[in-house]
C-alpha atoms as a PDB file:
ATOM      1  CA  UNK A   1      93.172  98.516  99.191  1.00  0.00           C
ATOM      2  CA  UNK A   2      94.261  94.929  98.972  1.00  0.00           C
ATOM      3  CA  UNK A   3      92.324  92.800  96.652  1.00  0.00           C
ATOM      4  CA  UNK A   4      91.059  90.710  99.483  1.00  0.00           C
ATOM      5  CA  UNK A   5      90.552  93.173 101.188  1.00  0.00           C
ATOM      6  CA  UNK A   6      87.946  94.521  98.376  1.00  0.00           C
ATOM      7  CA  UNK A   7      86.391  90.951  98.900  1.00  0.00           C
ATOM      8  CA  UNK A   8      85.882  91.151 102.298  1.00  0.00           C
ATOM      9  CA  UNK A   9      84.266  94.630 102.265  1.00  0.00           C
ATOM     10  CA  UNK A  10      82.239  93.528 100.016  1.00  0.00           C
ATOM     11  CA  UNK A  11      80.696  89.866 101.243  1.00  0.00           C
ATOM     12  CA  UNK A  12      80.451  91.268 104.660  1.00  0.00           C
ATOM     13  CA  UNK A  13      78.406  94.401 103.390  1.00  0.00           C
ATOM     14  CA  UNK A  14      75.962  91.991 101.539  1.00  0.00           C
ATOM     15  CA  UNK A  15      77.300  92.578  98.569  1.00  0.00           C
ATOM     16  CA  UNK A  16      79.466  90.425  95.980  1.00  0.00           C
ATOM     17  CA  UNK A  17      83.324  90.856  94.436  1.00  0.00           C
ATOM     18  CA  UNK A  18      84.621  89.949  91.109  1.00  0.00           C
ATOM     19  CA  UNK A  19      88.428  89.775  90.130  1.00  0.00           C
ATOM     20  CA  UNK A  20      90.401  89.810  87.198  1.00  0.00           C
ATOM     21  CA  UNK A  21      93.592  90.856  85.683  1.00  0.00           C
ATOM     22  CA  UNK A  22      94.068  93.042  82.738  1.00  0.00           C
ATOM     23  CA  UNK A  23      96.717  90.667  81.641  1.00  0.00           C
ATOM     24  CA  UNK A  24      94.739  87.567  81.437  1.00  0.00           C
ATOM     25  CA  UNK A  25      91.820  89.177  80.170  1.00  0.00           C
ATOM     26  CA  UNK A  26      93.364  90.841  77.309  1.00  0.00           C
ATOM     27  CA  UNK A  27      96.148  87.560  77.023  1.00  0.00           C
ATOM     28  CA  UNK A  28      98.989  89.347  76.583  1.00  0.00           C
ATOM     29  CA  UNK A  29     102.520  87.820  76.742  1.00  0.00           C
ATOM     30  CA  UNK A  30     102.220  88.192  80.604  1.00  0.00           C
ATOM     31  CA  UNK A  31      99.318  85.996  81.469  1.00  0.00           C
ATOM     32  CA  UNK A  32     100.875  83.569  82.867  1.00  0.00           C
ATOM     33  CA  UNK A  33     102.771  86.139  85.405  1.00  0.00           C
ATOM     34  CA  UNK A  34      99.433  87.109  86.404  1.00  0.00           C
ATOM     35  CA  UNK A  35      97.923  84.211  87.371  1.00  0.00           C
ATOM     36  CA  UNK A  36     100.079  83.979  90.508  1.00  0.00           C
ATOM     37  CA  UNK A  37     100.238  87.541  90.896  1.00  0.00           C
ATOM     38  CA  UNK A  38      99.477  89.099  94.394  1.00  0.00           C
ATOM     39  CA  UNK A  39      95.984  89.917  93.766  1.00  0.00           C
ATOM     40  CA  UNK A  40      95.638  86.740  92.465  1.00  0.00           C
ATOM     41  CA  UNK A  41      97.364  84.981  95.523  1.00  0.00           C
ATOM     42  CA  UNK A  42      94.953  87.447  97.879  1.00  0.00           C
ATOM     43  CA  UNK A  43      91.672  86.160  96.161  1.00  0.00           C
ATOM     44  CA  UNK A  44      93.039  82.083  97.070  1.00  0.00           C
ATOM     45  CA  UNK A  45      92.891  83.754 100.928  1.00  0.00           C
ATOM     46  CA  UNK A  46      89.696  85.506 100.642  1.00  0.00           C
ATOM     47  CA  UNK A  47      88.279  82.136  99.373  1.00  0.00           C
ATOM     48  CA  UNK A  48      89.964  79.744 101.821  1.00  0.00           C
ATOM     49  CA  UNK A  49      88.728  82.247 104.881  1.00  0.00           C
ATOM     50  CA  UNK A  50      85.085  81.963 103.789  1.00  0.00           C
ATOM     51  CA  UNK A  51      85.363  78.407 103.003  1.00  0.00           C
ATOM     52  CA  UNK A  52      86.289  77.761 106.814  1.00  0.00           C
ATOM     53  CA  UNK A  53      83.127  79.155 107.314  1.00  0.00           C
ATOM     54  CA  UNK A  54      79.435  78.624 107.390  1.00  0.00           C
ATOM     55  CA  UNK A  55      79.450  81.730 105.178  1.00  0.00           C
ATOM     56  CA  UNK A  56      75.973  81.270 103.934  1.00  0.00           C
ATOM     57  CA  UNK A  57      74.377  82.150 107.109  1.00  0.00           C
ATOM     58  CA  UNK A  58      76.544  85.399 107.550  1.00  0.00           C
ATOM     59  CA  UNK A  59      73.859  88.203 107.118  1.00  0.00           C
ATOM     60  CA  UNK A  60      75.256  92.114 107.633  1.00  0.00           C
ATOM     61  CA  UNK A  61      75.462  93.142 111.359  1.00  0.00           C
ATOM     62  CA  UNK A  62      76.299  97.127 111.288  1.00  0.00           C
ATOM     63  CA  UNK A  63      75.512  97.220 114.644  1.00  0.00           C
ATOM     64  CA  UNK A  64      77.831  95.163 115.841  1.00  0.00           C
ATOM     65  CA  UNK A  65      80.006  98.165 115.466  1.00  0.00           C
ATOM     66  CA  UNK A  66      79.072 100.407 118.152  1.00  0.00           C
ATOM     67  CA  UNK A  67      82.001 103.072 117.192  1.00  0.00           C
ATOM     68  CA  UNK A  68      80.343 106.678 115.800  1.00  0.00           C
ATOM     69  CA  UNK A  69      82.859 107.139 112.882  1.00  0.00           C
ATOM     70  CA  UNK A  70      83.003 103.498 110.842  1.00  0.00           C
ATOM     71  CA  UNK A  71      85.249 104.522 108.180  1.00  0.00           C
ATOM     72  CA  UNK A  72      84.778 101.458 105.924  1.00  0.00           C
ATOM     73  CA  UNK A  73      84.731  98.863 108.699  1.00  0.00           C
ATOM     74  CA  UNK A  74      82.162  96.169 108.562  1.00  0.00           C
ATOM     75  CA  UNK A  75      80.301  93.411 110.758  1.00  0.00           C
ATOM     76  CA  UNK A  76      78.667  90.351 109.089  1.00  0.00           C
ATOM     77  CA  UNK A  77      76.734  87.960 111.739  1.00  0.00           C
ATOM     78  CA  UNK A  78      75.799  84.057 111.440  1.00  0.00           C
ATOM     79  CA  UNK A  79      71.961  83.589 111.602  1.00  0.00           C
ATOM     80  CA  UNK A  80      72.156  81.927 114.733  1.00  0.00           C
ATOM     81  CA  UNK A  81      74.487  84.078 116.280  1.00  0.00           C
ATOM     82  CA  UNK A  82      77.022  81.675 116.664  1.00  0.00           C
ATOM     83  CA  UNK A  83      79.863  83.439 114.686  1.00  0.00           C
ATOM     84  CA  UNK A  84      80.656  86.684 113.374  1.00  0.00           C
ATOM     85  CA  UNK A  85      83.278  89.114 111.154  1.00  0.00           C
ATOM     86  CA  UNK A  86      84.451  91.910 111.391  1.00  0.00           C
ATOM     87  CA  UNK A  87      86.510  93.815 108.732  1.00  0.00           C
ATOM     88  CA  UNK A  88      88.780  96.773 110.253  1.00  0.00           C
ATOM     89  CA  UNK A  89      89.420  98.972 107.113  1.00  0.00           C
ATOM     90  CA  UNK A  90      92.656 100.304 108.882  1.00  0.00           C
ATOM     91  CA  UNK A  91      94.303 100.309 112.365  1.00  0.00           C
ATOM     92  CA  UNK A  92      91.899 101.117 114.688  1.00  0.00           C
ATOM     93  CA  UNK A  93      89.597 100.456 117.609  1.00  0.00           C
ATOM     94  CA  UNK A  94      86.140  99.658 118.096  1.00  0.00           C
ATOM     95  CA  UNK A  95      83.935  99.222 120.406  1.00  0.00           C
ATOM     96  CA  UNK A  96      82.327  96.017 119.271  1.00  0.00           C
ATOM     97  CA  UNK A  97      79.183  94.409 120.446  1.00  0.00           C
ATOM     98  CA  UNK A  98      79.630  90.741 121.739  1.00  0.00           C
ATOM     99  CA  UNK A  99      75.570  91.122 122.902  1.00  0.00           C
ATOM    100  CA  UNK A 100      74.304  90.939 119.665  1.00  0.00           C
ATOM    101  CA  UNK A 101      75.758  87.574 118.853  1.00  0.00           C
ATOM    102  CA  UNK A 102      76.734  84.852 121.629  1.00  0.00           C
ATOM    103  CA  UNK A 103      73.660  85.733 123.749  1.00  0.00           C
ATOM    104  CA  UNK A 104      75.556  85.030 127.120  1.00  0.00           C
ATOM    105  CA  UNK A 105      78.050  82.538 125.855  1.00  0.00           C
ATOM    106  CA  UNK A 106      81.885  83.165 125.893  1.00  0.00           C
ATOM    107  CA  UNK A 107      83.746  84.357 122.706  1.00  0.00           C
ATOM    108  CA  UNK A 108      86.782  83.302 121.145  1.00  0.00           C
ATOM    109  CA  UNK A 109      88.266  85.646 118.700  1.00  0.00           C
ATOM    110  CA  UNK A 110      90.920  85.588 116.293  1.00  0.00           C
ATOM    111  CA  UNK A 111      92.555  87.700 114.148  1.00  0.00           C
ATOM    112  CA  UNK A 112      93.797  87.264 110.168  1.00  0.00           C
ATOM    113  CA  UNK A 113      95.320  89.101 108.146  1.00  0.00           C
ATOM    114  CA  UNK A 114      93.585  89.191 104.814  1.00  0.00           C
ATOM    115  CA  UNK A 115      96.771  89.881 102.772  1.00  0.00           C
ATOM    116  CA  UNK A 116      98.735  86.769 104.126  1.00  0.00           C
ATOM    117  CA  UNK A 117      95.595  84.300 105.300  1.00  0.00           C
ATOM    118  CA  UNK A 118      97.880  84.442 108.917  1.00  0.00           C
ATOM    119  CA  UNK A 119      95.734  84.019 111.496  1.00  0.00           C
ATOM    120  CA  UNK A 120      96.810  84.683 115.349  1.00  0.00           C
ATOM    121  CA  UNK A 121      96.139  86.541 118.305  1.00  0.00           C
ATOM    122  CA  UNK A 122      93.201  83.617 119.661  1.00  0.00           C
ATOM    123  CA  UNK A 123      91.684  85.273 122.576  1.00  0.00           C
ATOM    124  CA  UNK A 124      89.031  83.800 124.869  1.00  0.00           C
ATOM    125  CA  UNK A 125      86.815  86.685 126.200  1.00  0.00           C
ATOM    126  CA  UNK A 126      84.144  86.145 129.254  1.00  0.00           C
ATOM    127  CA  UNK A 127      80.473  87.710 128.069  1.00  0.00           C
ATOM    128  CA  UNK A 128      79.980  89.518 130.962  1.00  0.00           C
ATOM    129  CA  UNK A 129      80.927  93.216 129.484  1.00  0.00           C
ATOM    130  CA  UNK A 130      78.968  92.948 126.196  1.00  0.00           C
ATOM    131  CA  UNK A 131      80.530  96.049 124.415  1.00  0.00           C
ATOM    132  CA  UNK A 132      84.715  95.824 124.188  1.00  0.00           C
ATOM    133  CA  UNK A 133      86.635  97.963 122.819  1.00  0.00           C
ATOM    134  CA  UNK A 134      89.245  95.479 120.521  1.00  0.00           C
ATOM    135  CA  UNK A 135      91.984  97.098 118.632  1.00  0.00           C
ATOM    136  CA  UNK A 136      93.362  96.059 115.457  1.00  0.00           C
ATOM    137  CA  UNK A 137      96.855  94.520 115.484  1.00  0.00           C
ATOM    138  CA  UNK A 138      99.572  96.700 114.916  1.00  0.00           C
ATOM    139  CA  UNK A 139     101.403  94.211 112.041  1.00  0.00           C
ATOM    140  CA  UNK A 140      98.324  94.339 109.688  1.00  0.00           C
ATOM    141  CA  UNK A 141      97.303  97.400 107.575  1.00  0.00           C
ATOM    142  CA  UNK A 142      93.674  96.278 107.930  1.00  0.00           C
ATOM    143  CA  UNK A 143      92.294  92.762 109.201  1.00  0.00           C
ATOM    144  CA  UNK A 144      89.774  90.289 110.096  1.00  0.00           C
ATOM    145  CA  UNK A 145      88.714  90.102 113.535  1.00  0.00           C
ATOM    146  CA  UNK A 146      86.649  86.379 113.880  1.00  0.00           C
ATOM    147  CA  UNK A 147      84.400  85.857 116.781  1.00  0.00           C
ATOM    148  CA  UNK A 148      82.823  82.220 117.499  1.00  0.00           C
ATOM    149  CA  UNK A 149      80.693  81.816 121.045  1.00  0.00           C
ATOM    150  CA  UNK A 150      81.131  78.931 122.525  1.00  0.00           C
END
C-alpha cells in the first residue's frame, strides 16, 4: 500500500496517519535522499487533496458503500452533505449511495489518483437513481473517487 494511500484509509476511517523515514529519523548519510523520496512525495499529495477540501466537516460514511464485501474501501461524508470520498482499496466496483449525501441535487464526481495527485475522469451524474454502481479506473491501483452535489 502506497503511503498516501495509508493516509487516506486512515482520515476517511476517522482515524489519523503519521509518516516518517527510517533514514531521516535515524540521520544517516541518506537523509537527504529521503526527503524527496516517493513516500515522501505521496504524503505532499495526500496533504494538497485534503487541503482542497473542507476536510474538517468530513465525518465517516460506511454506508455510503452499499457493496456486501468492502475489502478496505472507505466513505467519509461532509456534515452537510455537500461533498464526499471515497477510497477504493483496489480495482473494483461499488455500488455507492448518492442518497445519503446530495439529498436530490446532481453530483459531480472525479477521480484522483492518490499516488500521482492526477485527477480526471469529471463526471456529472443526474440524482434520480440514488445507488450507482461506479467502477474504479483501470490506470490506478487504488483511487479517490470525489463527489460534490451541486
Amino acid at each position: 500500500m502506497a503511503r498516501a494511500a495509508a493516509g487516506v484509509l486512515s482520515y476517511l476511517s476517522g482515524g489519523f496517519h503519521t509518516y516518517g523515514h527510517n533514514d531521516v529519523w535515524r540521520k544517516t548519510d541518506d537523509w537527504e535522499n529521503a526527503l524527496v523520496s516517493k513516500g515522501a512525495q505521496q504524503m505532499k499529495i495526500l496533504r494538497d487533496f485534503f487541503a482542497s477540501l473542507a476536510w474538517w466537516k468530513l465525518v465517516p460514511k460506511p454506508e455510503m458503500i452499499r457493496t456486501v464485501f468492502m475489502a478496505g474501501h472507505v466513505a467519509a461524508c461532509s456534515e452537510d452533505g455537500d461533498f464526499a470520498a471515497i477510497y477504493y482499496a483496489h480495482r473494483s466496483t461499488l455500488s455507492v449511495d448518492f442518497g445519503l449525501m446530495a439529498k436530490g441535487r446532481r453530483v459531480v464526481t472525479e477521480w484522483m489518483d492518490p499516488q500521482t495527485g492526477e485527477r480526471f475522469g469529471r463526471t456529472v451524474h443526474a440524482n434520480a437513481e440514488p445507488v450507482r454502481r461506479i467502477t474504479s479506473p483501470a490506470q490506478c491501483d487504488d483511487a479517490i473517487l470525489l463527489l460534490q452535489a451541486e
